[in-house]
Protein backbone atom coordinates (compact mmCIF):
# COMPACT_ATOMS: atom_id res chain seq x y z
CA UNK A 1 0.00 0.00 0.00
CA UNK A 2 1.60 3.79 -1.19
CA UNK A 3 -0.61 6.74 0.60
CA UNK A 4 -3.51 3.86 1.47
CA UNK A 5 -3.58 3.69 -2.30
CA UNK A 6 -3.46 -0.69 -3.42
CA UNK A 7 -0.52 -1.49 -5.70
CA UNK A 8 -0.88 -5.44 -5.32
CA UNK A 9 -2.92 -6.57 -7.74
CA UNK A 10 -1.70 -4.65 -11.28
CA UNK A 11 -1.81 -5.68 -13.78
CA UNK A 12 -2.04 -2.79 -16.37
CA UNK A 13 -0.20 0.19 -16.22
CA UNK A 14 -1.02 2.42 -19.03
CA UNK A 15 0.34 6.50 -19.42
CA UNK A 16 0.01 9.06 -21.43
CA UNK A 17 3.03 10.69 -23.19
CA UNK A 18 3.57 14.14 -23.48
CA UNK A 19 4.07 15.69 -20.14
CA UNK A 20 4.56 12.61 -18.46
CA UNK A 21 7.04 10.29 -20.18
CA UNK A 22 8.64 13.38 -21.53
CA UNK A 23 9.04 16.98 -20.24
CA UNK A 24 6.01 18.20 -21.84
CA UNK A 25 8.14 20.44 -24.27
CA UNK A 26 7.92 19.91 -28.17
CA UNK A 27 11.57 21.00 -29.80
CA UNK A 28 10.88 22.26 -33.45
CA UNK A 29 13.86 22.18 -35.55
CA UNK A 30 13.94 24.38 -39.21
CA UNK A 31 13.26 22.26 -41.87
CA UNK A 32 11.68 19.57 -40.05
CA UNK A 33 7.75 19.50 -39.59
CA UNK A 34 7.43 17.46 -36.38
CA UNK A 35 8.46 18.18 -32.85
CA UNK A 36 11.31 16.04 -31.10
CA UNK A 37 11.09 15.04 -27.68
CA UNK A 38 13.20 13.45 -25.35
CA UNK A 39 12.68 10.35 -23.49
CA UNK A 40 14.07 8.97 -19.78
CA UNK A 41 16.05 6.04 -20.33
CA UNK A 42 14.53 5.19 -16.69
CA UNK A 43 11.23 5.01 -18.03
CA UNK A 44 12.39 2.96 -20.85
CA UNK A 45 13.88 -0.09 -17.81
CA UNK A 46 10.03 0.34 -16.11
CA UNK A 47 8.52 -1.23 -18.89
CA UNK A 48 10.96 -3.93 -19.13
CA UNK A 49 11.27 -4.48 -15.13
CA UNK A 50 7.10 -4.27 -15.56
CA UNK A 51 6.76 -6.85 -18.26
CA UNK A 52 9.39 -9.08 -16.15
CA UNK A 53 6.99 -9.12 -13.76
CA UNK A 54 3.82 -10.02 -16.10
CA UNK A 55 2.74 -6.18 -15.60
CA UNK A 56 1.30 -4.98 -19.09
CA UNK A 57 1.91 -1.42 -20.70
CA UNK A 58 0.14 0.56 -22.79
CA UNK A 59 -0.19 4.22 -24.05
CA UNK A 60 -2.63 6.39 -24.79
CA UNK A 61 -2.09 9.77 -26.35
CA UNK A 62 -3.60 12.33 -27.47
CA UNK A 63 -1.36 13.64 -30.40
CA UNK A 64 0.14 11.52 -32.92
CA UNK A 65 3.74 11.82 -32.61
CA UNK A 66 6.10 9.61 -34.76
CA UNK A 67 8.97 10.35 -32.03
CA UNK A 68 6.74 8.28 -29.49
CA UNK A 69 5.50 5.71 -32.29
CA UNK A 70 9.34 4.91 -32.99
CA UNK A 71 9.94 4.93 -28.76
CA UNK A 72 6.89 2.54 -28.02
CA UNK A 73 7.85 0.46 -31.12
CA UNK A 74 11.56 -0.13 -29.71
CA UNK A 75 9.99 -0.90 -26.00
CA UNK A 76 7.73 -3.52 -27.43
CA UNK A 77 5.04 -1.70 -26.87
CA UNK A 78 2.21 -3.59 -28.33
CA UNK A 79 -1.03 -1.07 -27.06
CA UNK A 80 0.38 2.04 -28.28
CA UNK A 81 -2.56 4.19 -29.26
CA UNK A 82 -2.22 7.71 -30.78
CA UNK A 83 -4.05 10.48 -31.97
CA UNK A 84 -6.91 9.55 -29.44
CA UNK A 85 -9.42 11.83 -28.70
CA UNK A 86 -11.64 9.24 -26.32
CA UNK A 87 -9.08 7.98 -23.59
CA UNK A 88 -11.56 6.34 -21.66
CA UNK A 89 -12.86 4.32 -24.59
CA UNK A 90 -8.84 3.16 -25.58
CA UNK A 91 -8.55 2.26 -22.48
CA UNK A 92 -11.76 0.00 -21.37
CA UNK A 93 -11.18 -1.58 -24.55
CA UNK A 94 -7.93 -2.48 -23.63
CA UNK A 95 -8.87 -4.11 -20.20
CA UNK A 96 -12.00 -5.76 -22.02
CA UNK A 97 -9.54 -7.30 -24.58
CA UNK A 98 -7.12 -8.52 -21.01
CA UNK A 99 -9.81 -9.62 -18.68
CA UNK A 100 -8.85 -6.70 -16.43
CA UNK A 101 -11.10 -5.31 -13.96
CA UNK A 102 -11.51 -1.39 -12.37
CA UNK A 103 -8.85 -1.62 -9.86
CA UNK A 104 -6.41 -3.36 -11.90
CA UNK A 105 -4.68 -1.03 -13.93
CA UNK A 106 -3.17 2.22 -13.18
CA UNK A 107 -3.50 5.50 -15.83
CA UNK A 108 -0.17 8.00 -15.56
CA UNK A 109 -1.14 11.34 -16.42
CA UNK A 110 -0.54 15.12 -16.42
CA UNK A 111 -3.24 16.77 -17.40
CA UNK A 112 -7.23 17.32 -17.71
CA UNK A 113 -7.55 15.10 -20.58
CA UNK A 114 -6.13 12.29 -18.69
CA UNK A 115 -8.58 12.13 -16.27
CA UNK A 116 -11.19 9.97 -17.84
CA UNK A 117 -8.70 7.34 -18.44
CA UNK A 118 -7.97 7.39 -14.95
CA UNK A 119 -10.97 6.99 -13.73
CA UNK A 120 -11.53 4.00 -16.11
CA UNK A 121 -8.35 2.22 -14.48
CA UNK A 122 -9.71 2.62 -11.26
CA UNK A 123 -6.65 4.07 -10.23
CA UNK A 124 -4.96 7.31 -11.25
CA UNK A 125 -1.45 8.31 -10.65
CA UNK A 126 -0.31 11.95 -11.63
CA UNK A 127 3.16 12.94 -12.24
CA UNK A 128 4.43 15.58 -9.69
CA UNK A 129 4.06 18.75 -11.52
CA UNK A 130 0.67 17.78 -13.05
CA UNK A 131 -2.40 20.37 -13.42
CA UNK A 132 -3.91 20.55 -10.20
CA UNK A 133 -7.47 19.10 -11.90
CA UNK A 134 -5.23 15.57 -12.12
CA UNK A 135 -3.66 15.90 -8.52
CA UNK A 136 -7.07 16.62 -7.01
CA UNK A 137 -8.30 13.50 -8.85
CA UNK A 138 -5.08 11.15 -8.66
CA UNK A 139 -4.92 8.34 -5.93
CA UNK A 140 -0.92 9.23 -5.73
CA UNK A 141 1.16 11.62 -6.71
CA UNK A 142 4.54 11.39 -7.51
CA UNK A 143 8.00 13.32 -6.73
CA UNK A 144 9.29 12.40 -10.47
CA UNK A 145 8.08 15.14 -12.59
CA UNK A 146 7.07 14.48 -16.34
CA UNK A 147 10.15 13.37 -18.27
CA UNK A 148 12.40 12.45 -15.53
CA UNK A 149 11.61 8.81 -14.49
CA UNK A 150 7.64 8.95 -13.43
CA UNK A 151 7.19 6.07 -14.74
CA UNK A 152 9.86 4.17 -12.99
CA UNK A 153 8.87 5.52 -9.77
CA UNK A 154 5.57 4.07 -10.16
CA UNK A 155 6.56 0.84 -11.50
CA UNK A 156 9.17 0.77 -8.35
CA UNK A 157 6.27 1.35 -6.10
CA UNK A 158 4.08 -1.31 -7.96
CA UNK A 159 6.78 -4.14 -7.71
CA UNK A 160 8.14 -3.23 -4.29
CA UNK A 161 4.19 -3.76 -3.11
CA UNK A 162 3.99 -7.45 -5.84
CA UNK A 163 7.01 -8.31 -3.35
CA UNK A 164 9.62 -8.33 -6.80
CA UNK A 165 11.37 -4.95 -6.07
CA UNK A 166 13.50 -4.26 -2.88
C-alpha cells in the first residue's frame, strides 16, 4: 500500500506521453515538420522491469507523434494508441480485450484530458508537476516530474508492493 492507495494486484499500467514520459516540451527544428522530444532512459527499464513481472503497458495519447510511435515500437510496446481523442474508450477496450477489472490497472497522467482514463483504471497516478485538476483527482502523486523517471517511480512502487522490487 503507497498513501492507502493498493498497488498489489496490477496488472495494467497504461500513461500518457507528453508531459509525463517526456518533459512536456515539443523541440521544433527548421526544416523539419514534427516536434522532437526526449525520453528517460529510466522510463524505458520500467517497462521492461514491468513486463518481467507479467505487468502490461500501454499508451494512450492524445497527439500523434512519430517520435513516441518509434519509442513505443523499440519498447515492445504492443497497445500504443495515438491520436486519441476518447481515452476512456482506448482504455476500457484495452482491459475488455485482457480480462482486467476497475482496480487493476493504473492511468499515468498530467493533465485534464487524462482524467477519464484514470478513472476508467480505477486508479490514477499523476506525475508531480501535473495540473492541479489531475492531482485533485489522482490516488498518488509522484516526486518524479514528467520526463524524468515517473514512470519508474511508479513501477518501483508497484513491484516493491507485488514483493519483486527491494
Amino acid at each position: 500500500m503507497e498513501n492507502g492507495v493498493v498497488l498489489m494486484k496490477i496488472k495494467l499500467i497504461a500513461v500518457d506521453v507528453d508531459g509525463t514520459l517526456t518533459d512536456g516540451k515539443l523541440y521544433f527544428f527548421e526544416g523539419s515538420r514534427e516536434p522532437a522530444k526526449a525520453f528517460n532512459v529510466k522510463d524505458g527499464m520500467a517497462v521492461h522491469l514491468a513486463r518481467q513481472a507479467g505487468i502490461r503497458i500501454a499508451i494512450i495519447s492524445g497527439l500523434a507523434s512519430r517520435a513516441a510511435e518509434e519509442r513505443a515500437r523499440k519498447l515492445g510496446i504492443e497497445e500504443a494508441h495515438f491520436g486519441v481523442r476518447d481515452k476512456r474508450g482506448v482504455m476500457e477496450k484495452i482491459m475488455k480485450k485482457y480480462g482486467i477489472k476497475k482496480g487493476e490497472a493504473v492511468f499515468l497522467g498530467d493533465d485534464i484530458q487524462d482524467i477519464p482514463a484514470m478513472e476508467a483504471a480505477g486508479l490514477g497516478v499523476a506525475v508531480g508537476d501535473a495540473v492541479e485538476e489531475v492531482k485533485k483527482k489522482a490516488d498518488l502523486i509522484l516526486s518524479s516530474r514528467g520526463g524524468e523517471g515517473a514512470l519508474r517511480e511508479l513501477v518501483e512502487k508497484i513491484l516493491t508492493n507485488h514483493g519483486c522490487f527491494t
